[in-house]
C-alpha atoms as a PDB file:
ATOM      1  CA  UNK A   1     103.208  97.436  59.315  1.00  0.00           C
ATOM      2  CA  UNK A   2     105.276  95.500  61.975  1.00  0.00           C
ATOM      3  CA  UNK A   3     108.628  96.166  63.230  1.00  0.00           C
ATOM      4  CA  UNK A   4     111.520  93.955  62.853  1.00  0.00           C
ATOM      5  CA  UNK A   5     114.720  93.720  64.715  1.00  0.00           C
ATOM      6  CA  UNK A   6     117.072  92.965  62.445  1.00  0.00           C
ATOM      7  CA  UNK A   7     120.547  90.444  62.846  1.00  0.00           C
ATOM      8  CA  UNK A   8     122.483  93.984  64.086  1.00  0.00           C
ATOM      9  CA  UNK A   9     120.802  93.599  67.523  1.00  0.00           C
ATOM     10  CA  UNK A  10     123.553  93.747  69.874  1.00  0.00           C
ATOM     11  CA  UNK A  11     121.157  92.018  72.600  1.00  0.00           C
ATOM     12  CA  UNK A  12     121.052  95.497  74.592  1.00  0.00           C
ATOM     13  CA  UNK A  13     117.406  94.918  76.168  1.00  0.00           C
ATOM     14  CA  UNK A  14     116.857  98.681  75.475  1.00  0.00           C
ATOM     15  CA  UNK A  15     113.919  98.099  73.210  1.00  0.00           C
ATOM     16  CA  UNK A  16     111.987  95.434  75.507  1.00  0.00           C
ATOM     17  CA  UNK A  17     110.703  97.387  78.213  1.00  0.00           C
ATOM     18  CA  UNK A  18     109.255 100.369  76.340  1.00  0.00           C
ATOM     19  CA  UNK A  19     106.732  98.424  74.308  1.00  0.00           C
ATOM     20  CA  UNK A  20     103.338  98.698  75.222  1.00  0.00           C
ATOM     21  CA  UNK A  21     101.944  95.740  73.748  1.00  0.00           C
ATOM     22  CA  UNK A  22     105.139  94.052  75.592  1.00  0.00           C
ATOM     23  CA  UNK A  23     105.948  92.392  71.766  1.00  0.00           C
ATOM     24  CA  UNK A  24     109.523  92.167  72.492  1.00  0.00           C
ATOM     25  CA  UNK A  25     111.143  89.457  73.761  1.00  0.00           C
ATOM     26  CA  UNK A  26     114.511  88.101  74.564  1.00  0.00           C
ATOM     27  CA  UNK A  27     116.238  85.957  71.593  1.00  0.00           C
ATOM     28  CA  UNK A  28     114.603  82.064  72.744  1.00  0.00           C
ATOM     29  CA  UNK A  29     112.352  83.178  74.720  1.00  0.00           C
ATOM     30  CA  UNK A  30     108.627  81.704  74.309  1.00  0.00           C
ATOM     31  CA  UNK A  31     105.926  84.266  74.185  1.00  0.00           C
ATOM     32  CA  UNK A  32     102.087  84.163  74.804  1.00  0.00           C
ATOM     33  CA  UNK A  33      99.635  86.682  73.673  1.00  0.00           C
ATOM     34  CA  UNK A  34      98.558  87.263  77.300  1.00  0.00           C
ATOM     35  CA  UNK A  35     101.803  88.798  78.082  1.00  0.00           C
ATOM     36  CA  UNK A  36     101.639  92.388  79.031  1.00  0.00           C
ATOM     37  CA  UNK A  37      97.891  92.741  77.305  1.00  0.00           C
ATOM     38  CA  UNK A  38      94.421  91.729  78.746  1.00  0.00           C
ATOM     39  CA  UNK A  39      93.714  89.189  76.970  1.00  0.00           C
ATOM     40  CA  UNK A  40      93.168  85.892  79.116  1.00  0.00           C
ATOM     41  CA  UNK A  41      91.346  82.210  78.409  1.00  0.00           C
ATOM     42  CA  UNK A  42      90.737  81.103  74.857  1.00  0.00           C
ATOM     43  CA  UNK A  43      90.487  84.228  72.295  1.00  0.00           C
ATOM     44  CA  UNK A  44      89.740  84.531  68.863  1.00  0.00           C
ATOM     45  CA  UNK A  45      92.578  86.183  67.081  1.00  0.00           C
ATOM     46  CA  UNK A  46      92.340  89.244  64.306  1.00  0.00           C
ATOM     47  CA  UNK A  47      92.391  86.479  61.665  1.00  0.00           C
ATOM     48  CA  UNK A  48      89.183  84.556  62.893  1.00  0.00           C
ATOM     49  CA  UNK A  49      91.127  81.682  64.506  1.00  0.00           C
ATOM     50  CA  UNK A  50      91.167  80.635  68.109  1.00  0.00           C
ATOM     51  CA  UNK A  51      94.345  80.316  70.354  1.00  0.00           C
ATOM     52  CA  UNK A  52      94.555  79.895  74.663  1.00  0.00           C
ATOM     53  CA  UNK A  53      96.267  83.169  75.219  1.00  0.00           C
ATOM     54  CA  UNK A  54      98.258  82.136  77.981  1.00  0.00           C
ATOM     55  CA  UNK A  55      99.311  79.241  75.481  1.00  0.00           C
ATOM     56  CA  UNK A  56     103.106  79.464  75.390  1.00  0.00           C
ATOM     57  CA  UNK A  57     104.631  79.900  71.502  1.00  0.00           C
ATOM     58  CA  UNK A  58     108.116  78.860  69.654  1.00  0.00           C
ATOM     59  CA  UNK A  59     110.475  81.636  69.954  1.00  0.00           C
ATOM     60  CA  UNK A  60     110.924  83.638  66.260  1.00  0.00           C
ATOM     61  CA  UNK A  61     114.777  83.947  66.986  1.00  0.00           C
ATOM     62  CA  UNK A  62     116.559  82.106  69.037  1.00  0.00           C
ATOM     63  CA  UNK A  63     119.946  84.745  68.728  1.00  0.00           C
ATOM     64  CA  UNK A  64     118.355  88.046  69.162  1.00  0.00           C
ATOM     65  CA  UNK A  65     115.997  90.329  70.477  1.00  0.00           C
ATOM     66  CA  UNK A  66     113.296  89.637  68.665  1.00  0.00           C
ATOM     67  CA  UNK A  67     109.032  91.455  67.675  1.00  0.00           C
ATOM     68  CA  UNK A  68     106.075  89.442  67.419  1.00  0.00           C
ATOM     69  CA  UNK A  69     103.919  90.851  64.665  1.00  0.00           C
ATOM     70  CA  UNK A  70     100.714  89.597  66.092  1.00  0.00           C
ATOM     71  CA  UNK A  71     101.292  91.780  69.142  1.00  0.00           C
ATOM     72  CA  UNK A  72     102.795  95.056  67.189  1.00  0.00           C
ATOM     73  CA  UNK A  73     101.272  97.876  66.684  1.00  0.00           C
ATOM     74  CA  UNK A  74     104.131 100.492  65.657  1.00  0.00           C
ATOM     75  CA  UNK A  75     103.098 102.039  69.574  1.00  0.00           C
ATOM     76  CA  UNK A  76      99.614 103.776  67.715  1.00  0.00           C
ATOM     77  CA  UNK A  77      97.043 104.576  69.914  1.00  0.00           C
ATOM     78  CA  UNK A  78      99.845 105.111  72.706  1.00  0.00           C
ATOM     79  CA  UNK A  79     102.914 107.090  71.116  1.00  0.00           C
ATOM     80  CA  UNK A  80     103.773 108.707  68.303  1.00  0.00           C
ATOM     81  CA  UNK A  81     106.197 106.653  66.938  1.00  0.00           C
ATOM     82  CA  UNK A  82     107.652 103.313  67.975  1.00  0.00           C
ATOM     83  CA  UNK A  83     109.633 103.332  70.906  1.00  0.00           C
ATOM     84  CA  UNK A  84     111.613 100.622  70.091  1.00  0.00           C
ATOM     85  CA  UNK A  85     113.351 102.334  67.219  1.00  0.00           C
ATOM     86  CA  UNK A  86     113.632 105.280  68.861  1.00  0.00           C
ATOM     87  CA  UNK A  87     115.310 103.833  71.888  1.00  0.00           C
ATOM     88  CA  UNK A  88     117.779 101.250  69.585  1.00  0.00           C
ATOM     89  CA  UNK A  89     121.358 102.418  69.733  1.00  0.00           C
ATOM     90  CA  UNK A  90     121.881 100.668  66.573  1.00  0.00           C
ATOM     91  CA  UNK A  91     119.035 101.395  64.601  1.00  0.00           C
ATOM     92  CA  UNK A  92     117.864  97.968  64.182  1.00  0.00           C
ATOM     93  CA  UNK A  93     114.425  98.157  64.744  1.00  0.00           C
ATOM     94  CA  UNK A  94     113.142  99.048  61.648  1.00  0.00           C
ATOM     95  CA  UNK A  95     110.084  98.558  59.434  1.00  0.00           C
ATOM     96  CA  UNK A  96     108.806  94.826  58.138  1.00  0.00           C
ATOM     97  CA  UNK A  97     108.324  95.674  54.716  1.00  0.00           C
ATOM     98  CA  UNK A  98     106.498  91.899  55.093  1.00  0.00           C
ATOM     99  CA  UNK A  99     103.568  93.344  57.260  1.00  0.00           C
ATOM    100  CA  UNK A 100     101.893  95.802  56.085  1.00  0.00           C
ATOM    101  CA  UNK A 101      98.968  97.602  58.493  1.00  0.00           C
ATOM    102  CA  UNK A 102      97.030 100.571  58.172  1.00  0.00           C
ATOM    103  CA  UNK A 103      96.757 103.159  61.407  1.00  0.00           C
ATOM    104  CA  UNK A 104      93.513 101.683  61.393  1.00  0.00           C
ATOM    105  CA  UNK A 105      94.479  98.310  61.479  1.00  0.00           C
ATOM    106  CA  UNK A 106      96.890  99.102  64.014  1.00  0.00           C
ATOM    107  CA  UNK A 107      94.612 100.515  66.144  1.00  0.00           C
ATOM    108  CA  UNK A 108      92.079  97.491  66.458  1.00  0.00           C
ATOM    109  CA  UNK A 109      94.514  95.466  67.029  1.00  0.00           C
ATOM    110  CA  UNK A 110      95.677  97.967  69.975  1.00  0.00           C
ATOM    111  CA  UNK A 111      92.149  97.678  71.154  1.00  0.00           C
ATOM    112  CA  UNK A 112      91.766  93.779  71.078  1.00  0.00           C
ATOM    113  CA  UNK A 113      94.740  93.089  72.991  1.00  0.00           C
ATOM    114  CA  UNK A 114      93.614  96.034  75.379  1.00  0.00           C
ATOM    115  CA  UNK A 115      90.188  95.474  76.636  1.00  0.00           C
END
C-alpha cells in the first residue's frame, strides 16, 4: 500500500527530504514522475498507459504536505520502513487503506522508477 499524509500535517517539511522515490511534495506543488527517479522522455506507466515523465501534474492537495501513490513505495527495496512516518512529529503519515501493494509490487515499482 501507499502512504497518506493525512489533514494533521502541520506543513513541517520533515517528511519530504527522506523519501527516496522523492513522492512528497509541498501542499500545491505540481509533481512529475521524473522527479528524483530516472525516468526521462515518454514512459509507459505500471498500468500500461503512457505519460512524458517530465510532464508536470495537478497538485493532490493544495493545503498540505502531500504523497503521490504512483511514486510510493513504503521505502522497500531501500529501508525498512517508511521514513516518512518515522520522521513525522505528528504521526500523520500513515497507511492508505485505498492502495493496497504487495512487497512485490512495491518493489517493481522501486525498480521502474530506478533504472
Amino acid at each position: 500500500m501507499a502512504i497518506i499524509i493525512t489533514d494533521e500535517c502541520i506543513n513541517c517539511g520533515a517528511c519530504e527530504p527522506e523519501c527516496p522515490n522523492n513522492a512528497i511534495y509541498e501542499g500545491g506543488a505540481e509533481w512529475s514522475y521524473a522527479d528524483g527517479t530516472g525516468l526521462s522522455g515518454v514512459i509507459t506507466l505500471l498500468n500500461g498507459s503512457e505519460k512524458d515523465s517530465n510532464e508536470e501534474n495537478e497538485p493532490v492537495d493544495m493545503d498540505v504536505y502531500y504523497i503521490v501513490t504512483d511514486k510510493c513505495t513504503e521505502c522497500v527495496g531501500f529501508h525498512d520502513e517508511p521514513q516518512c512516518a518515522a520522521v513525522c512529529p505528528v504521526d500523520c503519515c500513515v497507511d492508505d487503506p485505498d492502495h493496497r501493494e504487495t512487497e512485490e509490487q512495491l518493489l517493481g515499482k522501486k525498480e521502474f522508477m530506478h533504472l
